[in-house]
N, C-alpha and C. Protein backbone atom coordinates (compact mmCIF):
# COMPACT_ATOMS: atom_id res chain seq x y z
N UNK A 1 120.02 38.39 76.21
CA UNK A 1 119.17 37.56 77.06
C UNK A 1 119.53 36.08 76.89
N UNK A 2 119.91 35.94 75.63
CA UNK A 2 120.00 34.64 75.37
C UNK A 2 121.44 33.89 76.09
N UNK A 3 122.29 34.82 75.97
CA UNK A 3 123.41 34.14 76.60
C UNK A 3 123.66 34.43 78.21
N UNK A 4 122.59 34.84 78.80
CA UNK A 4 122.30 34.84 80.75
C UNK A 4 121.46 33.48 80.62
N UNK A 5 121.03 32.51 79.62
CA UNK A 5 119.84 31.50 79.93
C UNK A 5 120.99 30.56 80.25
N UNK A 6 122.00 30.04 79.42
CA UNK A 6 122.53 29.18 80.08
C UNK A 6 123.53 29.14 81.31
N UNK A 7 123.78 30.23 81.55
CA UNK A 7 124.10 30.23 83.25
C UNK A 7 123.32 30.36 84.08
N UNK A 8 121.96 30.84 83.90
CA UNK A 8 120.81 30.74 84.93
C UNK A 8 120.67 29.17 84.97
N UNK A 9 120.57 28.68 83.77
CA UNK A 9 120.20 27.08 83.95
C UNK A 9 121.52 26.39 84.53
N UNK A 10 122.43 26.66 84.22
CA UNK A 10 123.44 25.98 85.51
C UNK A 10 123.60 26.04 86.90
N UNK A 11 122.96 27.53 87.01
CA UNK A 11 123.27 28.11 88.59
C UNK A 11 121.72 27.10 89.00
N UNK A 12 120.90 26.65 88.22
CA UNK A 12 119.85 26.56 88.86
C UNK A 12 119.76 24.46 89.11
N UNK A 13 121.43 23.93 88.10
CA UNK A 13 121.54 22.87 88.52
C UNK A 13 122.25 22.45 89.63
N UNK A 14 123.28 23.54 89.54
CA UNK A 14 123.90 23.45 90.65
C UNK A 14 123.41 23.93 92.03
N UNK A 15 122.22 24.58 91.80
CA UNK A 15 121.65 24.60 93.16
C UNK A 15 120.87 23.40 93.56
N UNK A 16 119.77 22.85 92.60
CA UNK A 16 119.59 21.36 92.63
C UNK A 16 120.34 20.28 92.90
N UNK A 17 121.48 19.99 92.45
CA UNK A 17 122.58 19.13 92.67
C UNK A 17 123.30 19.06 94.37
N UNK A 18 123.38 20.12 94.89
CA UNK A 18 123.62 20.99 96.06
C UNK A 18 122.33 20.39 97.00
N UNK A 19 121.28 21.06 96.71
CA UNK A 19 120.10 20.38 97.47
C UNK A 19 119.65 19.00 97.44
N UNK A 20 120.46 18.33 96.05
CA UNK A 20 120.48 16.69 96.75
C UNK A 20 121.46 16.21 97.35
N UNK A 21 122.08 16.53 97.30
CA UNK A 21 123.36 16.16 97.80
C UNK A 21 123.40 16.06 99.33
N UNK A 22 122.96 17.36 100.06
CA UNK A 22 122.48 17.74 101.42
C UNK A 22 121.27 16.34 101.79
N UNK A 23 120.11 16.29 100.71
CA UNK A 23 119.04 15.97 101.33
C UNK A 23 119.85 14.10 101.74
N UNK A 24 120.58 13.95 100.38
CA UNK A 24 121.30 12.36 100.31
C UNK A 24 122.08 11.77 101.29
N UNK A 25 122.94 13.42 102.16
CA UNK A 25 123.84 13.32 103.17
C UNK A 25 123.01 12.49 104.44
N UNK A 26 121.73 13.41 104.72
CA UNK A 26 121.09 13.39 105.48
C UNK A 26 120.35 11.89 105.69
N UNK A 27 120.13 11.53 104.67
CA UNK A 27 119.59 10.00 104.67
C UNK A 27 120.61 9.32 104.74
N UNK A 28 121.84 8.98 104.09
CA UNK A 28 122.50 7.89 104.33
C UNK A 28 123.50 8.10 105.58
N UNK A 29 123.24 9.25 105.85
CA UNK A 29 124.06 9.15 108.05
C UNK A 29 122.47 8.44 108.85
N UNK A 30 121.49 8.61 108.16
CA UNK A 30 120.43 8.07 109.37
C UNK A 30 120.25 6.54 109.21
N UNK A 31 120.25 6.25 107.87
CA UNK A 31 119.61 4.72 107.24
C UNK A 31 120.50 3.82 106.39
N UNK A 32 121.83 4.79 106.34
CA UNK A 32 122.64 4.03 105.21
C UNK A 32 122.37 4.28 103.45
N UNK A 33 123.10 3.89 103.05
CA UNK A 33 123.17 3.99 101.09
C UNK A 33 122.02 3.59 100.79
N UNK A 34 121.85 2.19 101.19
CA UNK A 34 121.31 1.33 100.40
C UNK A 34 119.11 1.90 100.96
N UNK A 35 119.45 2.78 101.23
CA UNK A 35 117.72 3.46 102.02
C UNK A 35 117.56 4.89 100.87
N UNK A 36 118.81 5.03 99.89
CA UNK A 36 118.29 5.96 99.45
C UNK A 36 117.74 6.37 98.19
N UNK A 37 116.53 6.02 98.10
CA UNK A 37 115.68 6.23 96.30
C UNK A 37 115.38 7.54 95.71
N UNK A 38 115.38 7.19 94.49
CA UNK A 38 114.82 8.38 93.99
C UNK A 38 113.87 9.31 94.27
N UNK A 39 112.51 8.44 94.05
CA UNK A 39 111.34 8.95 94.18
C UNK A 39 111.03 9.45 95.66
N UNK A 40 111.83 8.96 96.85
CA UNK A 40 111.82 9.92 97.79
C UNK A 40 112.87 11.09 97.61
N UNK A 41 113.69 10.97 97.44
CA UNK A 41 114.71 11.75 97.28
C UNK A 41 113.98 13.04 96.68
N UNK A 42 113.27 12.73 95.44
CA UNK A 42 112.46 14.21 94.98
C UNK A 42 111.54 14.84 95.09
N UNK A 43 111.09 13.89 95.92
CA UNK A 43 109.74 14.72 96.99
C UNK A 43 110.03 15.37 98.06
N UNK A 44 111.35 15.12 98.56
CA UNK A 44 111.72 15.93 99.57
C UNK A 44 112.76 17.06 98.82
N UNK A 45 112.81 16.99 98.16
CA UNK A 45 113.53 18.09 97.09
C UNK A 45 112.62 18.70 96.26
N UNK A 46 111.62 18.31 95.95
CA UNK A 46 110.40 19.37 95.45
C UNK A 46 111.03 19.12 94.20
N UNK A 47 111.02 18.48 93.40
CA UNK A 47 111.44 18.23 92.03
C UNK A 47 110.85 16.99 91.48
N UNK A 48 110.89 16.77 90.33
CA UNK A 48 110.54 15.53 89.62
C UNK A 48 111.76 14.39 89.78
N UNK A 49 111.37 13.16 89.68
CA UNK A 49 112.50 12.12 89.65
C UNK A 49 113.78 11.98 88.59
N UNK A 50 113.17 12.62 87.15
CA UNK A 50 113.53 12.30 86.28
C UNK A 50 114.54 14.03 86.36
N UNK A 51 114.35 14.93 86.90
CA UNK A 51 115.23 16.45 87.38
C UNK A 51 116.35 15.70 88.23
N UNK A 52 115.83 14.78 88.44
CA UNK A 52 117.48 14.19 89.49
C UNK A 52 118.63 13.39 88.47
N UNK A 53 118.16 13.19 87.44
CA UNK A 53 119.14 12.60 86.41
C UNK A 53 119.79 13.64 85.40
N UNK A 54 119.16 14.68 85.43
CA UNK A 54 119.26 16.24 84.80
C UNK A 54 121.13 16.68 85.13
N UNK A 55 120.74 15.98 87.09
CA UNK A 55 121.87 16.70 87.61
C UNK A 55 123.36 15.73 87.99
N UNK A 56 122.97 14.55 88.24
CA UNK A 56 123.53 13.22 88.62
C UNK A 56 123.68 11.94 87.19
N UNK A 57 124.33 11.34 86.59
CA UNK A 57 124.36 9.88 86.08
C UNK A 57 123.16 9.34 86.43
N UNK A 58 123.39 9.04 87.67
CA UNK A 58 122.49 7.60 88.51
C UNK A 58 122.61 8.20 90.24
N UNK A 59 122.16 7.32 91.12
CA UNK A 59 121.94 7.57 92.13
C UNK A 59 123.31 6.96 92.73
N UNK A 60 124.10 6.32 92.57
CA UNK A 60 125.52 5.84 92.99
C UNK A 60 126.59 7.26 92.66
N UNK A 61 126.29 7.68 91.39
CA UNK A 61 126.93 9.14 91.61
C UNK A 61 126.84 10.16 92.48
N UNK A 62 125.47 10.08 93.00
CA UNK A 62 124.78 11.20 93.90
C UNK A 62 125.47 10.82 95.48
N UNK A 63 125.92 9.29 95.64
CA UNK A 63 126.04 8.52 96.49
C UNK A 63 127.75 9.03 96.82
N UNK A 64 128.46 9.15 95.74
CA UNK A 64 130.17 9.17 95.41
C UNK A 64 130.29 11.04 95.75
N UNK A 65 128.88 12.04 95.46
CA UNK A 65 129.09 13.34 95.82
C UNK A 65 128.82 13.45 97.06
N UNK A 66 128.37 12.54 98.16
CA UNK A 66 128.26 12.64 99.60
C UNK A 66 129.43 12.29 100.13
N UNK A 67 129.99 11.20 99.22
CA UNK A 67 131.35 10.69 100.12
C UNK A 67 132.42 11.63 99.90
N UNK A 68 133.00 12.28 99.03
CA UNK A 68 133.73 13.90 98.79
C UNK A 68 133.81 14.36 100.00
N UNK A 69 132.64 14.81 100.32
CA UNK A 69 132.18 15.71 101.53
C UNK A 69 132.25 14.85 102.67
N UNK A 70 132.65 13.27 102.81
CA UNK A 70 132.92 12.33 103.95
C UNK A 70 134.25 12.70 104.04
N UNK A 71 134.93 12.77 102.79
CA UNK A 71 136.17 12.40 102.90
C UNK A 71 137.11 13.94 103.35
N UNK A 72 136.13 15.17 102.77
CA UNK A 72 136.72 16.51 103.34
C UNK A 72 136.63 16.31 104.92
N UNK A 73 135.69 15.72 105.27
CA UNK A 73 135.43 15.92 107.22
C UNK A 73 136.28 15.26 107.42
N UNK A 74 136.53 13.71 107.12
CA UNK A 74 138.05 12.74 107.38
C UNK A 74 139.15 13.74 107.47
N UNK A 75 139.60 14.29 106.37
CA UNK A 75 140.63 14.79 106.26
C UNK A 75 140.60 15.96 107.53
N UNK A 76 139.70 16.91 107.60
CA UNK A 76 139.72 17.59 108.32
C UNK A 76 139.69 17.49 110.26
N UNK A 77 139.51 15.80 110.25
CA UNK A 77 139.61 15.19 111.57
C UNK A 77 140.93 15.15 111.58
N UNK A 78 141.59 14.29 110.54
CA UNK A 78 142.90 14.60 111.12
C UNK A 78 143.76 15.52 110.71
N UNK A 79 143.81 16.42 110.30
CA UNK A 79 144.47 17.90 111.03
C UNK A 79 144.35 17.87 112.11
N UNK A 80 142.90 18.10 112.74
CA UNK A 80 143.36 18.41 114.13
C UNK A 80 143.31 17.46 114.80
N UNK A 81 143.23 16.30 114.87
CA UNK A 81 144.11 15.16 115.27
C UNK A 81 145.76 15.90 115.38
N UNK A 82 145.89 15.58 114.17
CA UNK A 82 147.77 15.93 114.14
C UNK A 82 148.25 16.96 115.10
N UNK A 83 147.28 18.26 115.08
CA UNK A 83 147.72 19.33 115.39
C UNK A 83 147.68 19.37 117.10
N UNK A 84 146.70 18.58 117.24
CA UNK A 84 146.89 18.51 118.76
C UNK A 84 148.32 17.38 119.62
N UNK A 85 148.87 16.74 118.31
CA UNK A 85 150.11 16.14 119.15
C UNK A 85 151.20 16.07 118.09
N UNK A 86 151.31 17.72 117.53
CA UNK A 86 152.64 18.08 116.68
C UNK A 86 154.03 17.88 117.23
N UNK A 87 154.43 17.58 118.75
CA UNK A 87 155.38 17.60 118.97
C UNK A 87 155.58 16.25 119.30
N UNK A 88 154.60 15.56 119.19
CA UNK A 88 155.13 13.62 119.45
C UNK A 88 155.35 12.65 117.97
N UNK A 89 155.81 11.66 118.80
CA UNK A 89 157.20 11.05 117.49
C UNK A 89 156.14 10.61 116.62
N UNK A 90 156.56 10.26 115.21
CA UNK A 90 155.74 10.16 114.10
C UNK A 90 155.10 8.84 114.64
N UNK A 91 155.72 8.18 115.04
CA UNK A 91 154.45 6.60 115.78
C UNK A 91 153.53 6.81 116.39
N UNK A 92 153.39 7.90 117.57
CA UNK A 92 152.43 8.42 118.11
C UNK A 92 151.55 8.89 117.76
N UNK A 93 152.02 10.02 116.48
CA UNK A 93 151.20 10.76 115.82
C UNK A 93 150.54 9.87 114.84
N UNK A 94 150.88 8.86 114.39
CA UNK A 94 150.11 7.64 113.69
C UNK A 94 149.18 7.46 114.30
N UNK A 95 149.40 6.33 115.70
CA UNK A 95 148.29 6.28 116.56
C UNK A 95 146.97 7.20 116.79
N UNK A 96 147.21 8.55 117.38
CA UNK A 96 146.40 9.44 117.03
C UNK A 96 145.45 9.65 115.91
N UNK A 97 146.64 9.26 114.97
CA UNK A 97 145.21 9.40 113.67
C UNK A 97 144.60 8.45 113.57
N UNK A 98 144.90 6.82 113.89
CA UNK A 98 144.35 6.30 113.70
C UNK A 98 143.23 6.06 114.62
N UNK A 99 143.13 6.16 115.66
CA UNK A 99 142.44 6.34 116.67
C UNK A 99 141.01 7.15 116.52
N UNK A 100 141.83 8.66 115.73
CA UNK A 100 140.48 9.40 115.24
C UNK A 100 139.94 9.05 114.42
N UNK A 101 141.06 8.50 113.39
CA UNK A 101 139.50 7.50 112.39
C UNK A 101 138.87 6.35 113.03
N UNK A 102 138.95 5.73 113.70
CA UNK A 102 138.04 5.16 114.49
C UNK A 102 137.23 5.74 115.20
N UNK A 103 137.54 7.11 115.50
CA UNK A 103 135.98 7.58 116.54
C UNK A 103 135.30 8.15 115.25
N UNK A 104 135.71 8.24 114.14
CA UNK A 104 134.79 9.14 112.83
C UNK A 104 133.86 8.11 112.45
N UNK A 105 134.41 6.73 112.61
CA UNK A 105 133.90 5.77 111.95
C UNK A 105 132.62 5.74 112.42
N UNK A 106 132.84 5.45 114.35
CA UNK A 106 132.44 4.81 114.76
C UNK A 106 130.78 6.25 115.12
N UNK A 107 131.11 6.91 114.93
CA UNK A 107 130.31 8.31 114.78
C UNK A 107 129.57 8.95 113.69
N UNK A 108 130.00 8.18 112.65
CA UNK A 108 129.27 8.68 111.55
C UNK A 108 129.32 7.22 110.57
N UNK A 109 129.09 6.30 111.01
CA UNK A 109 128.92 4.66 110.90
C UNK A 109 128.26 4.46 109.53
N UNK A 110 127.67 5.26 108.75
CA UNK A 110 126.62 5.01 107.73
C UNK A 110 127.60 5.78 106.52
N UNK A 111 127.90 7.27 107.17
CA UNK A 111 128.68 8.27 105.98
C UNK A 111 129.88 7.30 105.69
N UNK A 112 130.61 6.64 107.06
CA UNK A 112 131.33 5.45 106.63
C UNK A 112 132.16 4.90 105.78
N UNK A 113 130.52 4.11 106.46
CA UNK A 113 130.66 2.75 105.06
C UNK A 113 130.21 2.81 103.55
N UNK A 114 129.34 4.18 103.16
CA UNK A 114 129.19 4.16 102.28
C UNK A 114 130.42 4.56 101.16
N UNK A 115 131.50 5.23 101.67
CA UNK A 115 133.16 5.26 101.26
C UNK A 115 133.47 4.02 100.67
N UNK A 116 132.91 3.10 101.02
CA UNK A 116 133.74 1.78 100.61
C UNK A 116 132.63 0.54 99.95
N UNK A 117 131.52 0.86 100.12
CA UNK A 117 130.64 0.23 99.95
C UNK A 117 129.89 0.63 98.39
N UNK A 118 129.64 1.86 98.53
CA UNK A 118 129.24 2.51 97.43
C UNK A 118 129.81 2.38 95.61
N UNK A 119 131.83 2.14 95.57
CA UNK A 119 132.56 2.13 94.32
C UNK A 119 132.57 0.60 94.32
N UNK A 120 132.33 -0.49 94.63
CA UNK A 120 132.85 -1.92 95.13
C UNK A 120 132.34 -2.40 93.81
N UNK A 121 133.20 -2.47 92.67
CA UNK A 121 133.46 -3.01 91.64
C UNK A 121 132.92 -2.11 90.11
N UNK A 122 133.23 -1.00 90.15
CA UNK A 122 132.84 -0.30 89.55
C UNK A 122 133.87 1.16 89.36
N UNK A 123 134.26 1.96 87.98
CA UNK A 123 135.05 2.52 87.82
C UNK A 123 134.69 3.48 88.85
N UNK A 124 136.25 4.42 89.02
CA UNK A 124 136.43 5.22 89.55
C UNK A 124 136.80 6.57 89.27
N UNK A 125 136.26 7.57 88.68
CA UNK A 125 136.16 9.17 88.29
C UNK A 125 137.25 9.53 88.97
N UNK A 126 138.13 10.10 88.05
CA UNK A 126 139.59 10.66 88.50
C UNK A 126 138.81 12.29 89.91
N UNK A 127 137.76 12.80 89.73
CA UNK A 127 137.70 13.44 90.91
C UNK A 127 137.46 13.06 92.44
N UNK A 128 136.94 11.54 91.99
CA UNK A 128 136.82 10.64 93.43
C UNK A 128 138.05 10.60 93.82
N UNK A 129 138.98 10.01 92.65
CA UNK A 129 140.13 9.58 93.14
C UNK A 129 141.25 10.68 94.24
N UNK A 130 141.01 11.53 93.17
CA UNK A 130 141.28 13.12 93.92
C UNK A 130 141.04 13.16 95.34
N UNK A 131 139.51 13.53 95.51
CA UNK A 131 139.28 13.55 96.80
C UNK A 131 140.26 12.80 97.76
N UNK A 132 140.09 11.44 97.32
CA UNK A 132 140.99 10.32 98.40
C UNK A 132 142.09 10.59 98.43
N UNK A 133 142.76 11.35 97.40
CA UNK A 133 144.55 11.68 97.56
C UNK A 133 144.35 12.46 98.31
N UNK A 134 143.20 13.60 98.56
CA UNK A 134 143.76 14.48 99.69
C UNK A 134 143.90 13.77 100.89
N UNK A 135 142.86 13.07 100.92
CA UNK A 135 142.43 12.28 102.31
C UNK A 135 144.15 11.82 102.60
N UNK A 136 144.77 11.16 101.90
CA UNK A 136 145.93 10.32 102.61
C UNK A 136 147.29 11.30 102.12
N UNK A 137 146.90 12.69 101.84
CA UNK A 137 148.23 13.58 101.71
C UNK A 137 147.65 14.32 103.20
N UNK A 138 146.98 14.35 103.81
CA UNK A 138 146.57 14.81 105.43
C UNK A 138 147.02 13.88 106.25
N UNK A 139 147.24 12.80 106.00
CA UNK A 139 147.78 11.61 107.02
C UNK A 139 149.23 11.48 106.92
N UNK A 140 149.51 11.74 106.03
CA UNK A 140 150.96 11.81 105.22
C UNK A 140 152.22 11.85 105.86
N UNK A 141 152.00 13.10 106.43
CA UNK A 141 153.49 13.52 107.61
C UNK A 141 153.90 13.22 108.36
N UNK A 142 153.45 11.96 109.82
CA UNK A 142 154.25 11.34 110.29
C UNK A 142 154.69 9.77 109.61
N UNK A 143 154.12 9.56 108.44
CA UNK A 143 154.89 8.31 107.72
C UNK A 143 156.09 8.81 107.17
N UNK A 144 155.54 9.98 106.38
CA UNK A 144 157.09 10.62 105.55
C UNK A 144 158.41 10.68 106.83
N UNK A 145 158.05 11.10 107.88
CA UNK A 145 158.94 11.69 108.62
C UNK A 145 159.47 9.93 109.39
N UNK A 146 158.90 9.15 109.42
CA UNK A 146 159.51 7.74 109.93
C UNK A 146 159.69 6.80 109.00
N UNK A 147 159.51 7.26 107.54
CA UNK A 147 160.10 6.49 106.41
C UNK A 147 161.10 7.71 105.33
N UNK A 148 162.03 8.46 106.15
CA UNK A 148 162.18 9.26 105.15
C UNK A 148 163.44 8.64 104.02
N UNK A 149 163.55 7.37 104.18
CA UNK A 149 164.09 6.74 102.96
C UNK A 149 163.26 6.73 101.50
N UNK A 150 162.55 6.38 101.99
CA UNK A 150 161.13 6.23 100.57
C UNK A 150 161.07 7.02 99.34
N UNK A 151 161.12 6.36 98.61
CA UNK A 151 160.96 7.87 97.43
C UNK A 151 159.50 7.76 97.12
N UNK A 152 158.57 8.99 97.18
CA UNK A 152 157.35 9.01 96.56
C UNK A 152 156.47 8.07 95.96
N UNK A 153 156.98 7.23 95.10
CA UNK A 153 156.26 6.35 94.74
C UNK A 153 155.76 5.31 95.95
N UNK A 154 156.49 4.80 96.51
CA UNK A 154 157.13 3.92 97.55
C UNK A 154 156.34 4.68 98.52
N UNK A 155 156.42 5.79 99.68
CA UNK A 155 155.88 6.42 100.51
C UNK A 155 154.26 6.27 100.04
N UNK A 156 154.09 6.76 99.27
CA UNK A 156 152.88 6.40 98.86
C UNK A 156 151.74 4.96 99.29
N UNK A 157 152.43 4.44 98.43
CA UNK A 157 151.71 2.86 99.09
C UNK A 157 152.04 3.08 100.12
N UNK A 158 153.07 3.05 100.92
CA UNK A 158 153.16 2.71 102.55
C UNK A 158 151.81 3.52 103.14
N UNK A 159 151.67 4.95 102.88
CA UNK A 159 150.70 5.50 103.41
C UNK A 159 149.12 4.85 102.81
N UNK A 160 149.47 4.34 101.93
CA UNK A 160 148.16 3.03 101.43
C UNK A 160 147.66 2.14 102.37
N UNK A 161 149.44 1.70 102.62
CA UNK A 161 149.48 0.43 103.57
C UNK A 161 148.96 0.86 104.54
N UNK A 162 148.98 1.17 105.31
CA UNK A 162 148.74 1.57 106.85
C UNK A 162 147.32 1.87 107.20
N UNK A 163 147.04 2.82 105.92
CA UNK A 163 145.91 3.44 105.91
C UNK A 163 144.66 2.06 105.77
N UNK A 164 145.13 0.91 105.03
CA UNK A 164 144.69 -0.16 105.01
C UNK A 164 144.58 -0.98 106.40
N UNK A 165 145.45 -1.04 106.92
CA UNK A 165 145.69 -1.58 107.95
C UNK A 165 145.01 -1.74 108.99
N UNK A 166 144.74 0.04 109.35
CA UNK A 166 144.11 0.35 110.20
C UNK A 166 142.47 0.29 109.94
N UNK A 167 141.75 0.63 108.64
CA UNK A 167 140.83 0.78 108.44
C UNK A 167 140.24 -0.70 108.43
N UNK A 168 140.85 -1.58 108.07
CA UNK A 168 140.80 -3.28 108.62
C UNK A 168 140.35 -3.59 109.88
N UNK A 169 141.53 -3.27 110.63
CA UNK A 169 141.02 -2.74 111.85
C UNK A 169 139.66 -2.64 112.77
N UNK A 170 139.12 -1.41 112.15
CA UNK A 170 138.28 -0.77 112.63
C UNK A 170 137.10 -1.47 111.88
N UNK A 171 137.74 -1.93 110.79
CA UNK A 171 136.14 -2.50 110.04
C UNK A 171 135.85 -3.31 110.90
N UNK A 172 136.41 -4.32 111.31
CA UNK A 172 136.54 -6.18 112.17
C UNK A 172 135.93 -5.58 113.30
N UNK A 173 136.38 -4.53 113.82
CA UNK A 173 136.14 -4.01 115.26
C UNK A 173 135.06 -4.13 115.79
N UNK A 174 134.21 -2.72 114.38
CA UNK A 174 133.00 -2.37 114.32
C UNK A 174 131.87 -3.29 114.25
N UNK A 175 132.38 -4.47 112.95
CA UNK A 175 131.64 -5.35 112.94
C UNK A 175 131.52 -5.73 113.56
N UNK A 176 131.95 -6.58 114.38
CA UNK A 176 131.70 -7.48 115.59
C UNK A 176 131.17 -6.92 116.96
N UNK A 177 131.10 -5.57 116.65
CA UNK A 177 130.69 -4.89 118.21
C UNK A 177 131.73 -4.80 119.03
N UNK A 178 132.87 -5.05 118.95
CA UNK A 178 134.11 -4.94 119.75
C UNK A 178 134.11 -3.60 120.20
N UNK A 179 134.46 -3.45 121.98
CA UNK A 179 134.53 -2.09 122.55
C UNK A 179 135.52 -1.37 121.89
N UNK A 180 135.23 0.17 121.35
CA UNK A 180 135.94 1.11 121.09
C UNK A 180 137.17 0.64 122.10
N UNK A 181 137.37 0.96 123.16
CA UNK A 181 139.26 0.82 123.82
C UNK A 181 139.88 -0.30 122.96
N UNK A 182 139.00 -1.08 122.94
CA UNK A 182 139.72 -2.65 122.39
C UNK A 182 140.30 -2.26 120.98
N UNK A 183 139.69 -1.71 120.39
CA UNK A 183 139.47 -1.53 118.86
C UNK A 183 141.18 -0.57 118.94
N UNK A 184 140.76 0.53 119.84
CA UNK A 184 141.86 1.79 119.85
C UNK A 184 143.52 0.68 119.98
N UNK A 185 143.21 -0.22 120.92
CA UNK A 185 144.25 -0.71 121.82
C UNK A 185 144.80 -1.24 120.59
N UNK A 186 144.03 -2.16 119.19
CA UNK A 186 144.52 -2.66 118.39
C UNK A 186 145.76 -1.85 117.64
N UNK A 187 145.05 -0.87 117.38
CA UNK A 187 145.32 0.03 116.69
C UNK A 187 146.77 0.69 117.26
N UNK A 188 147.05 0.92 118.45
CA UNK A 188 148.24 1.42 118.53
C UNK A 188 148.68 0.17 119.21
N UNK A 189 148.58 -0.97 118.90
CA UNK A 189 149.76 -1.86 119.13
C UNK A 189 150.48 -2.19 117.53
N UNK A 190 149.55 -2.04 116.61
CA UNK A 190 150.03 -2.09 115.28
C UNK A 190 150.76 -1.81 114.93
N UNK A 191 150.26 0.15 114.96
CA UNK A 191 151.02 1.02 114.44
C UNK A 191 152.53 1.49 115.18
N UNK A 192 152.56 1.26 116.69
CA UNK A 192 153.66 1.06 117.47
C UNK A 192 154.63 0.15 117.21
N UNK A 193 154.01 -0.95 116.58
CA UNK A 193 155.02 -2.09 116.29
C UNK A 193 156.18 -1.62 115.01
N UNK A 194 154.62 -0.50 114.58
CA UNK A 194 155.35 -0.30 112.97
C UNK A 194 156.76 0.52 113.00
N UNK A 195 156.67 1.87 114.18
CA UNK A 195 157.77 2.44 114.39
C UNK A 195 158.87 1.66 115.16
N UNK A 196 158.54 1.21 115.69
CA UNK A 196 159.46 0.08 116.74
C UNK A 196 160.73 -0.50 115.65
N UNK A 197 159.76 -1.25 114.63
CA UNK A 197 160.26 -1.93 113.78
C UNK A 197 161.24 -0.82 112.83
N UNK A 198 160.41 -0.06 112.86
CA UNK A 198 161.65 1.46 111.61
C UNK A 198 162.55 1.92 112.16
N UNK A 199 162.67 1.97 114.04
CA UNK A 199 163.42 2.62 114.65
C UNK A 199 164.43 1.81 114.73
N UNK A 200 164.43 0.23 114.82
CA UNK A 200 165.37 -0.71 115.19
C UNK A 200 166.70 -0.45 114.44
């Protein structure tokens, strides 16, 4: 009996952890990060405040397990981004992605910004970091394929770079209220320039 107690008590954090996580998602796509407290947080979770530290550090951790799950949907935008224009030149297929991260942005505006808003001067947990490598090994394949000089290290940042670039971009865009076309138009004059420039 004794050794089923501590996997009942895990299965029963990880179902807690799970149910904040959901309830956390749910608030910071409606109100943003900075709307989300404890003491609501565990009333709508039917738990005590102090059961939420049981399962989480702090509430910025709870904040870094929503963005995971931002960054799986990112990634999973562009697949099918990619997949819908596998046969156009890696500049194009740039554009495309970048484009879709601008409609993710501009669509889920809160899940966002809390990606970037949330770590802003504060260490970073090699599984965050994780997450984000998948994020930019999904974007990956038309840089590799229009930088295939690069060795890994090198490819890398570039897919940094860009990924920077664009998300610049879209930040300035957003901020300012600038029309989505405008924003898009930026975006593939950039990234067009970028192949232009590799193809020369």
């Amino acid at each position: 009996m004794s050794d089923a107690e501590p996997t009942k008590a895990a299965l029963r954090r990880d179902d807690l952890r799970s149910r904040l996580t959901d309830l956390a998602e749910a608030q910071i796509a409606s109100a943003g990060a900075s709307s989300l407290k404890a003491r609501d947080l565990a009333a709508r979770a039917g738990c005590a405040v102090g059961a939420i530290y049981n399962v989480v550090d702090d509430m910025t951790a709870l904040v870094m397990l929503v963005n995971v799950r931002t960054f799986a949907r990112l990634g999973e935008t562009a697949g099918a981004a990619l997949a819908q224009v596998s046969a156009a030149a890696p500049h194009d297929q740039m554009i495309t992605l970048g484009q879709a991260y601008l409609q993710f942005a501009h669509d889920n505006l809160h899940l966002w910004r809390a990606l970037f808003d949330v770590t802003a001067g504060m260490p970073i947990p090699d599984w965050y970091r994780a997450a984000l490598a998948d994020l930019f090994a999904r974007i990956a394949p038309p840089i590799a394929t229009l930088f295939p000089q690069l060795p890994k290290p090198q490819l890398d940042l570039m897919v940094r770079a860009l990924f920077s670039a664009v998300h610049g971009i879209v930040l300035l865009g957003l901020n300012n209220r600038a029309p989505l076309p405008e924003i898009a138009a930026m975006i593939a004059m950039t990234l067009r320039e970028v192949g232009q420039q590799q193809n020369s």
